[in-house]
C-alpha atoms as a PDB file:
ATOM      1  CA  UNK A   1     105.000  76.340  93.272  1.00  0.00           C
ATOM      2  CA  UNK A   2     105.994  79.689  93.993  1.00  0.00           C
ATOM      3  CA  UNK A   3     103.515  81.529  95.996  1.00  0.00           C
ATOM      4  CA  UNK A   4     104.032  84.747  93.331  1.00  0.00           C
ATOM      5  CA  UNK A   5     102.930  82.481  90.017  1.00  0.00           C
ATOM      6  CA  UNK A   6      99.407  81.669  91.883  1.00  0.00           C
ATOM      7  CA  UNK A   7      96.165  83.782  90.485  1.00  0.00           C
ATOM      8  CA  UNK A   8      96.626  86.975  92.858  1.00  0.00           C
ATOM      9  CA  UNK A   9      93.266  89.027  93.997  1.00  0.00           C
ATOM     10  CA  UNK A  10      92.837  92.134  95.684  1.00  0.00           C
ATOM     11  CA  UNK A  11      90.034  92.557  98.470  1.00  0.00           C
ATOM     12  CA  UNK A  12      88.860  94.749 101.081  1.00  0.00           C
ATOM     13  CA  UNK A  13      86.390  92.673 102.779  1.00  0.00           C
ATOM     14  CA  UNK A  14      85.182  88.737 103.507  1.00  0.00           C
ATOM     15  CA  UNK A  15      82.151  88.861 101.047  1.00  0.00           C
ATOM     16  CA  UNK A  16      84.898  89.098  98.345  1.00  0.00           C
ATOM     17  CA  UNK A  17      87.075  86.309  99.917  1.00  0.00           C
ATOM     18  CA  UNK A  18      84.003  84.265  99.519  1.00  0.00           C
ATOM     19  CA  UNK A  19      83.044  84.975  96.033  1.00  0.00           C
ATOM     20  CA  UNK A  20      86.426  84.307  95.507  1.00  0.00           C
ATOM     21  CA  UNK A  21      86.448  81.259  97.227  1.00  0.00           C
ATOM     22  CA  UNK A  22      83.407  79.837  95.262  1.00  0.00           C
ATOM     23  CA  UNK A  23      84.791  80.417  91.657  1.00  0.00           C
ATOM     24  CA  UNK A  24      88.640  79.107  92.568  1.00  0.00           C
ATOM     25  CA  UNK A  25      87.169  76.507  94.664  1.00  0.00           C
ATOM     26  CA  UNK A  26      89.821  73.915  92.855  1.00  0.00           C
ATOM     27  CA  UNK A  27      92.810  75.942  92.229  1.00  0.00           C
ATOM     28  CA  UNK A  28      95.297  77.357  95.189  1.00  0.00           C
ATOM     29  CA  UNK A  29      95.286  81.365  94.707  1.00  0.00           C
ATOM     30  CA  UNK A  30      96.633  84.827  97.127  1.00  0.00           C
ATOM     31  CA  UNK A  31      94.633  87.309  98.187  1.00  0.00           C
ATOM     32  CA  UNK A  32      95.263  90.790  98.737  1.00  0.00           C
ATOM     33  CA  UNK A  33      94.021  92.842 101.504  1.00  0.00           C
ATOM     34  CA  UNK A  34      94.626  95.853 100.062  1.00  0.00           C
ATOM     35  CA  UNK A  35      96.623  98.626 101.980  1.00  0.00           C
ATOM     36  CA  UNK A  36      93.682 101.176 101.021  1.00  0.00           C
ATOM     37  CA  UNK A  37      91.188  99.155 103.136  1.00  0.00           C
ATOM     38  CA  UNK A  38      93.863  98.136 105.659  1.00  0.00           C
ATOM     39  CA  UNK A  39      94.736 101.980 106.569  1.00  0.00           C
ATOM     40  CA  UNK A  40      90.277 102.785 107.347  1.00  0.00           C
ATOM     41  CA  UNK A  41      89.658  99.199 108.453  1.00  0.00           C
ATOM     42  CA  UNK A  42      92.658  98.411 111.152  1.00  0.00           C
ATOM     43  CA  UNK A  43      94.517  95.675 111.747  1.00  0.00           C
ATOM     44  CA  UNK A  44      91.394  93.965 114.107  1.00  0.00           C
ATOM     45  CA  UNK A  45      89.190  93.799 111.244  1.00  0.00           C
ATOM     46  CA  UNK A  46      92.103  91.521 109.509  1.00  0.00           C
ATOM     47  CA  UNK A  47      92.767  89.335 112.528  1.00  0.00           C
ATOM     48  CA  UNK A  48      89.491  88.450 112.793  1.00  0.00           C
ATOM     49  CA  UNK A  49      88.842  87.742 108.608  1.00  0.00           C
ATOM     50  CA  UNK A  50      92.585  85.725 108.831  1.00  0.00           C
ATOM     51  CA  UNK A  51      90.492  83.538 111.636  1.00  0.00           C
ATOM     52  CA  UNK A  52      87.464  83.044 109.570  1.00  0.00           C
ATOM     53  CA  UNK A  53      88.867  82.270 106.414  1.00  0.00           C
ATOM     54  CA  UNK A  54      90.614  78.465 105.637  1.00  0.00           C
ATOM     55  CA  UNK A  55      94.393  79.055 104.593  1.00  0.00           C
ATOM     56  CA  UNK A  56      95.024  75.898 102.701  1.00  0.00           C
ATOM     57  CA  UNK A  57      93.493  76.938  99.425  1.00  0.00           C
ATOM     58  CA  UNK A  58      93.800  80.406 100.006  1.00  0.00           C
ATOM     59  CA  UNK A  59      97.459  82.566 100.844  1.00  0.00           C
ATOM     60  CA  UNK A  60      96.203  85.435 102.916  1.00  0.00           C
ATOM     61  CA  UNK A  61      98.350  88.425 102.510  1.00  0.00           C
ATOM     62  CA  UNK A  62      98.415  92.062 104.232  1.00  0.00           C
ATOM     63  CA  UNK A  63      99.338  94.519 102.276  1.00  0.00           C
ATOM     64  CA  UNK A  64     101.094  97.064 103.863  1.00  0.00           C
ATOM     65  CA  UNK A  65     103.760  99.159 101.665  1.00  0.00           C
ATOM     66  CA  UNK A  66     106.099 101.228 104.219  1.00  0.00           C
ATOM     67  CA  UNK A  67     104.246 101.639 107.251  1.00  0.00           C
ATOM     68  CA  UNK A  68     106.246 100.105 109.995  1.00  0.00           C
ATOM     69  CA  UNK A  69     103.304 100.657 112.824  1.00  0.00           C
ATOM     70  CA  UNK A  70     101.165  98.316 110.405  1.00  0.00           C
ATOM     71  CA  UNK A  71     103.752  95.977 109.824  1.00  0.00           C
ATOM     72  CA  UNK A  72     104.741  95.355 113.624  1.00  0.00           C
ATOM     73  CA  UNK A  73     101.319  95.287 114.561  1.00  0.00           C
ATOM     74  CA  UNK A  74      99.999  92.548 112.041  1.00  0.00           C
ATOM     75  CA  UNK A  75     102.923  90.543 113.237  1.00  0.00           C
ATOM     76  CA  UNK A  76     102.078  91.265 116.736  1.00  0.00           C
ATOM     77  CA  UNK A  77      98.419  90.237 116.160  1.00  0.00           C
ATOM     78  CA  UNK A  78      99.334  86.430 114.488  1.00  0.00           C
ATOM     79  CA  UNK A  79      98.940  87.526 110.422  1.00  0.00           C
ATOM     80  CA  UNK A  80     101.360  84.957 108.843  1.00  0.00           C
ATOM     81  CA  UNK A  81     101.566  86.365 106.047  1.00  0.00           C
ATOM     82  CA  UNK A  82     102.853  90.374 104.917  1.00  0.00           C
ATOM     83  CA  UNK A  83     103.561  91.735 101.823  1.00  0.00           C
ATOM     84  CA  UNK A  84     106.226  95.026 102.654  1.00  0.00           C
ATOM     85  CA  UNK A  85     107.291  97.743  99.626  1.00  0.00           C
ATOM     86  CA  UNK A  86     110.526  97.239  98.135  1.00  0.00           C
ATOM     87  CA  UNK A  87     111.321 100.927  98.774  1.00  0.00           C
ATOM     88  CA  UNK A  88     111.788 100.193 102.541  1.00  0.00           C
ATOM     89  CA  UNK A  89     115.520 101.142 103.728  1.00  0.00           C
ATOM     90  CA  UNK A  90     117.564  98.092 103.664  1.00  0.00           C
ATOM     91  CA  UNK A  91     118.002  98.363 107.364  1.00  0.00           C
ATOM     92  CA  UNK A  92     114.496  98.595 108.328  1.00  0.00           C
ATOM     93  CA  UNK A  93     113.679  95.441 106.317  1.00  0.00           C
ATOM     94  CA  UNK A  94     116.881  93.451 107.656  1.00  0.00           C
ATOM     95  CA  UNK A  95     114.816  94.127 110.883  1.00  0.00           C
ATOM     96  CA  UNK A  96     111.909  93.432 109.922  1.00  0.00           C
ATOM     97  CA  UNK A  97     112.948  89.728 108.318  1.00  0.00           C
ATOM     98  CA  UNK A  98     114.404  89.644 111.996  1.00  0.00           C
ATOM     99  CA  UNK A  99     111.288  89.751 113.662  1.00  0.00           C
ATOM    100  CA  UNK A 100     109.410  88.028 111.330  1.00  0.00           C
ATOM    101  CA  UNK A 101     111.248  85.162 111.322  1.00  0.00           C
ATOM    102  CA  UNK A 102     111.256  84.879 115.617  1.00  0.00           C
ATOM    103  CA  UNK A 103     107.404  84.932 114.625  1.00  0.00           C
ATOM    104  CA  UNK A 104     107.028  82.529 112.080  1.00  0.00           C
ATOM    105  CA  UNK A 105     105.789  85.451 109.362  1.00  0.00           C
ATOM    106  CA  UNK A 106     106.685  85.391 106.017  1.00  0.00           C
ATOM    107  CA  UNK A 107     107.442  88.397 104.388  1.00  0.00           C
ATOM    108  CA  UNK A 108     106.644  89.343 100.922  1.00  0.00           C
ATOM    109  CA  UNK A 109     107.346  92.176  98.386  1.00  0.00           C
ATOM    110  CA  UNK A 110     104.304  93.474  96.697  1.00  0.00           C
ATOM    111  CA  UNK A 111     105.794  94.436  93.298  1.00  0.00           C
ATOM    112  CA  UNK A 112     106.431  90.664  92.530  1.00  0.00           C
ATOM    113  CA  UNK A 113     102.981  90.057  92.726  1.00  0.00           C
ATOM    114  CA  UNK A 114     102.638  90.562  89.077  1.00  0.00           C
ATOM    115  CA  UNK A 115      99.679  89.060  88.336  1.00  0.00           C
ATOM    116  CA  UNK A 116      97.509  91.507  90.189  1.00  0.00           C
ATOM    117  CA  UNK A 117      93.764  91.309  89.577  1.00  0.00           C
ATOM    118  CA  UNK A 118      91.691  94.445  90.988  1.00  0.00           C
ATOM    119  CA  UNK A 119      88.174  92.614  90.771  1.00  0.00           C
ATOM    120  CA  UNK A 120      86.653  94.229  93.488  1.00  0.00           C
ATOM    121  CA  UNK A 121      88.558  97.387  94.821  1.00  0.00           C
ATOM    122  CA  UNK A 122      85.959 100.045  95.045  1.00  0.00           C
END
């Protein structure tokens, strides 16, 4: 299945990854980190939730819309997975693919993640 048809979720914080956890315990869904709680909460904070949390029920995804420092950074620190805007110039995403794919990251566009559910955003 197509990781953008899966029940989508935006968090800020673990406690939310785990309530989601416990009511889609049976069903594969993403989470957002959202790029609100990124931009106060720094890429650490997500490296070490991305460690704590198991990825086989759960896509993980950073949202970051156009900041490049984020986006090199996350890939620098191991996140897999990174959801970009679509408003990036095409030659700043051609290089971003680039180094994402020497990394193993896959890259995502946030606007396709149409079924957006903002449950918990404060």
């Amino acid at each position: 299945m197509n990781i953008y048809n899966y029940s989508t979720f935006e968090i800020s914080n673990l406690e939310q990854i785990n309530s989601l956890k416990k009511t889609f315990e049976n069903e594969k869904i993403n989470i957002i980190h959202s790029f609100k709680s990124l931009i106060w909460q720094g890429p650490f904070y997500v490296q070490q939730i991305n460690k704590k949390i198991d990825l086989t029920k759960i896509n993980y995804i950073v949202e970051t819309n156009n900041n490049l420092g984020l986006i090199i950074s996350l890939i620098d620190m191991g996140i897999k997975k990174i959801s970009i805007s679509n408003s990036l110039d095409k030659n700043v995403k051609d290089k971003i693919f680039s180094i994402a794919k020497k990394r193993n990251v896959d890259i995502y566009f946030t606007k396709k993640f149409t079924k957006k559910k903002l449950i918990f955003t404060k």
